[in-house]
C-alpha atoms as a PDB file:
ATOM      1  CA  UNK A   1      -2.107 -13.653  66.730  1.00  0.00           C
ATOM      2  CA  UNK A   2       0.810 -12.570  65.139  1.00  0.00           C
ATOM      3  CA  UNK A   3       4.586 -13.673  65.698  1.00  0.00           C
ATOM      4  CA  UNK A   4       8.165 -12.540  64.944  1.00  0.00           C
ATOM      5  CA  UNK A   5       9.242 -14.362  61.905  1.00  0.00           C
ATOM      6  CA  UNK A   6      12.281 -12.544  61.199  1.00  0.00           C
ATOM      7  CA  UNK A   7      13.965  -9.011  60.243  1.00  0.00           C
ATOM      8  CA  UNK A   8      12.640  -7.444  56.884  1.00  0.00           C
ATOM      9  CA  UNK A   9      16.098  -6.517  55.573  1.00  0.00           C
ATOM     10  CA  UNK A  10      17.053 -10.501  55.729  1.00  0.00           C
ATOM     11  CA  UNK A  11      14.134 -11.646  53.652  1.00  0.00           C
ATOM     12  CA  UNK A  12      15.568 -10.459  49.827  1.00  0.00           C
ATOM     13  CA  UNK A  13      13.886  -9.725  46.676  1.00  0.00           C
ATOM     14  CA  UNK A  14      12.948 -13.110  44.723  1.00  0.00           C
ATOM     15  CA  UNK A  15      14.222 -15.433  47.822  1.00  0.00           C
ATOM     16  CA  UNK A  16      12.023 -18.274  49.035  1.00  0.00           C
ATOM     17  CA  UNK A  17      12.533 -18.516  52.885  1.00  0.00           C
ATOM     18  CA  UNK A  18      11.175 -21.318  54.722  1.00  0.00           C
ATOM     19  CA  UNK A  19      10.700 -20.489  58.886  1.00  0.00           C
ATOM     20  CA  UNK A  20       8.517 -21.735  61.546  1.00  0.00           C
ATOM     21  CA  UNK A  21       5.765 -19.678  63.134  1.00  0.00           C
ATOM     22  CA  UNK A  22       4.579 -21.008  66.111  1.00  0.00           C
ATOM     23  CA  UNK A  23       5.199 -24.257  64.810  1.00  0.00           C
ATOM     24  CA  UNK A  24       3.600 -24.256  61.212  1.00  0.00           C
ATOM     25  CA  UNK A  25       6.168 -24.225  58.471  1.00  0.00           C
ATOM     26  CA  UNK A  26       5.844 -21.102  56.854  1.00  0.00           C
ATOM     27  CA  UNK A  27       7.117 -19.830  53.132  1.00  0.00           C
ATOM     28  CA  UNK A  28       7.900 -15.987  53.449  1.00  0.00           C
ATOM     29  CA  UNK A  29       9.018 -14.218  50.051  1.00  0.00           C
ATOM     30  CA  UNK A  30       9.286 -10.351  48.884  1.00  0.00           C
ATOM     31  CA  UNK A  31       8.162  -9.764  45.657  1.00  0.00           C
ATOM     32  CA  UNK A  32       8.240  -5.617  44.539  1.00  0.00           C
ATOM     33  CA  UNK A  33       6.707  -3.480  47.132  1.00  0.00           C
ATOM     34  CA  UNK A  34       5.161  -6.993  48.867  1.00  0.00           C
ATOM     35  CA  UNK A  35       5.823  -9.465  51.802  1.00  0.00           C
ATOM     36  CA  UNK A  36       3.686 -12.492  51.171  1.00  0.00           C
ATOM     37  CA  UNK A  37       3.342 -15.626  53.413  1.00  0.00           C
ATOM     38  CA  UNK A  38       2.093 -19.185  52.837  1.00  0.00           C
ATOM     39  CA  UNK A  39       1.714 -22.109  55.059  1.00  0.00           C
ATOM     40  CA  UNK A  40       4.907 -24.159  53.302  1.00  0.00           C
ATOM     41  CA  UNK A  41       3.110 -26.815  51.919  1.00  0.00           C
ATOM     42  CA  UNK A  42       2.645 -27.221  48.128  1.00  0.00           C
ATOM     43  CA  UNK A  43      -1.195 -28.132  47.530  1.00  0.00           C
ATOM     44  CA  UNK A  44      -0.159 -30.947  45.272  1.00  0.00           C
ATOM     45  CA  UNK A  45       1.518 -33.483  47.734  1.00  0.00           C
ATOM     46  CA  UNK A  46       2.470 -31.318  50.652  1.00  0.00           C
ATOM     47  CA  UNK A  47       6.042 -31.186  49.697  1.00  0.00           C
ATOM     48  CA  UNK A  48       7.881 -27.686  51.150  1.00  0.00           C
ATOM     49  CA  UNK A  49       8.028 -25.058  48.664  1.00  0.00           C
ATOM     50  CA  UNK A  50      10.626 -23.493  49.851  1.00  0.00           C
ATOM     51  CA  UNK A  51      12.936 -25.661  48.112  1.00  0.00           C
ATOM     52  CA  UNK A  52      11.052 -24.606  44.800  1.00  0.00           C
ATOM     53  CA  UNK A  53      11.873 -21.467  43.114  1.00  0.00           C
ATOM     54  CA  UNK A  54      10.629 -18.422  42.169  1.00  0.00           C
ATOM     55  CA  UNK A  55      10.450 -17.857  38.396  1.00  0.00           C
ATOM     56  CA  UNK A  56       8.514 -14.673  36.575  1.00  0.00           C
ATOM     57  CA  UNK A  57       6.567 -14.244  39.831  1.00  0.00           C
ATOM     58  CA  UNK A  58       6.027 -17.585  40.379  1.00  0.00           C
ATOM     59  CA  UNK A  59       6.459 -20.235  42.807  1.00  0.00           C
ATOM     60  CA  UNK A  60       7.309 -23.451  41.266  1.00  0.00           C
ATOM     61  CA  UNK A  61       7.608 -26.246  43.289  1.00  0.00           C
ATOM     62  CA  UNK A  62      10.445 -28.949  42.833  1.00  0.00           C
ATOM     63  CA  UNK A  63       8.588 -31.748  43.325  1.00  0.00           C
ATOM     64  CA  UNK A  64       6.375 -31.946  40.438  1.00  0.00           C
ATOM     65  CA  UNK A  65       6.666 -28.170  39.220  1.00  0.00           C
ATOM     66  CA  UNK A  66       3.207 -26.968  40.150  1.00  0.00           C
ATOM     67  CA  UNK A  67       2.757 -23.616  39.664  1.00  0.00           C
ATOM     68  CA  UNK A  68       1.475 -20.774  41.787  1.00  0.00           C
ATOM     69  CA  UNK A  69       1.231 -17.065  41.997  1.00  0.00           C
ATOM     70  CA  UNK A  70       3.134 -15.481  43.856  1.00  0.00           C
ATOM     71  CA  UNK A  71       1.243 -12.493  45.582  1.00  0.00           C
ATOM     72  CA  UNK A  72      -1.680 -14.058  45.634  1.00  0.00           C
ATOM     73  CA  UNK A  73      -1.507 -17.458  46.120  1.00  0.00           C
ATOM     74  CA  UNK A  74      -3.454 -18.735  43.484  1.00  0.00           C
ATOM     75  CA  UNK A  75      -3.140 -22.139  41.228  1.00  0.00           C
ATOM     76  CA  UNK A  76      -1.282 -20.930  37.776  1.00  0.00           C
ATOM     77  CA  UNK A  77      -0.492 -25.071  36.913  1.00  0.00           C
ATOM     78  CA  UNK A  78      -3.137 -26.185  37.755  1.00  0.00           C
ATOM     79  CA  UNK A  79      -5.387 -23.289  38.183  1.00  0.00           C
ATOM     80  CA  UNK A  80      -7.717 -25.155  40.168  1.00  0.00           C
ATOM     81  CA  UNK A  81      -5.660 -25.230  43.568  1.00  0.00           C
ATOM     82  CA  UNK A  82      -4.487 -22.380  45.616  1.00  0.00           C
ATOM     83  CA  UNK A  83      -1.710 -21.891  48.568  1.00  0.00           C
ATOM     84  CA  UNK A  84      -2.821 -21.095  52.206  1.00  0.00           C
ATOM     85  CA  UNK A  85      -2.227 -17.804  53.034  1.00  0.00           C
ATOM     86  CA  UNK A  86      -1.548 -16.124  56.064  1.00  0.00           C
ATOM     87  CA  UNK A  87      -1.495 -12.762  56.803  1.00  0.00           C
ATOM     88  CA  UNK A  88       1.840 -10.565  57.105  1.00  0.00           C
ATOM     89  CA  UNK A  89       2.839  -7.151  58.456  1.00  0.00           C
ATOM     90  CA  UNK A  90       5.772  -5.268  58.634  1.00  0.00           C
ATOM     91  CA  UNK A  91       6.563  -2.873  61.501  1.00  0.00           C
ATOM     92  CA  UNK A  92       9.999  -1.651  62.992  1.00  0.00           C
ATOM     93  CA  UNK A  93      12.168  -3.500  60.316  1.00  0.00           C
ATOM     94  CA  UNK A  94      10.311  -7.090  61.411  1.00  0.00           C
ATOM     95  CA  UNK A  95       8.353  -9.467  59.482  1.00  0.00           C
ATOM     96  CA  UNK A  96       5.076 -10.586  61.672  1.00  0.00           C
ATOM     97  CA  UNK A  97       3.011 -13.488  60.744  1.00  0.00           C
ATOM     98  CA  UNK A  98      -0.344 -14.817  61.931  1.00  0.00           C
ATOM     99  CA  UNK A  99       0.516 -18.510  61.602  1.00  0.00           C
ATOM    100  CA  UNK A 100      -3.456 -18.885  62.006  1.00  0.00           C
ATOM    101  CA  UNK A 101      -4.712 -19.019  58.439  1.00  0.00           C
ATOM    102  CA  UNK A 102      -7.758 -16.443  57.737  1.00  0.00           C
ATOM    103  CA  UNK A 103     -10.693 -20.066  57.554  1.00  0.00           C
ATOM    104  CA  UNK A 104      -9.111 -21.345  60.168  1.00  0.00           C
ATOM    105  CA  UNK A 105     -10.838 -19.252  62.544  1.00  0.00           C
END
């Protein structure tokens, strides 16, 4: 189901943006044409990667600087791990997300 998890025009190019969707922490960030979403949990130790950064289409976390891509998710440093995604949509200027991830059911 989706929710409201905020207006498009507040989510900028390159910016990290933690928010919670019915109640899972949830890392929202535009990158080009794209609105991606991630349960906010870096795969390594769980720490919030919304206090990483983004760097060359990357999310680096600031824990211990695991790398992942950004539009898709998937382990850069290591490659062998991979962020949760959830699915996004963007109608009437608002970001929804299904905080429900995709093998969750």
């Amino acid at each position: 189901m989706f929710s409201r998890a905020l207006q498009s025009d507040d989510l900028w190019e390159g910016e990290l943006r933690r928010c919670v969707v019915d109640g899972v922490p949830v890392l929202l960030l535009r990158q080009g044409d794209g609105i991606f979403a991630y349960v906010d949990r870096c795969a390594h130790l769980g720490a919030p990667l919304s206090s990483g950064r983004l760097v060359g289409g990357r999310i680096v976390c600031a824990i211990h600087h695991w790398e992942y891509d950004a539009c898709s998710g998937a382990g850069v440093n290591p490659c062998k791990v991979a962020l949760v995604p959830l699915a996004v949509r963007v109608e009437g200027g608002v970001v929804w997300v299904d905080a429900v991830p995709a093998n969750d059911g």
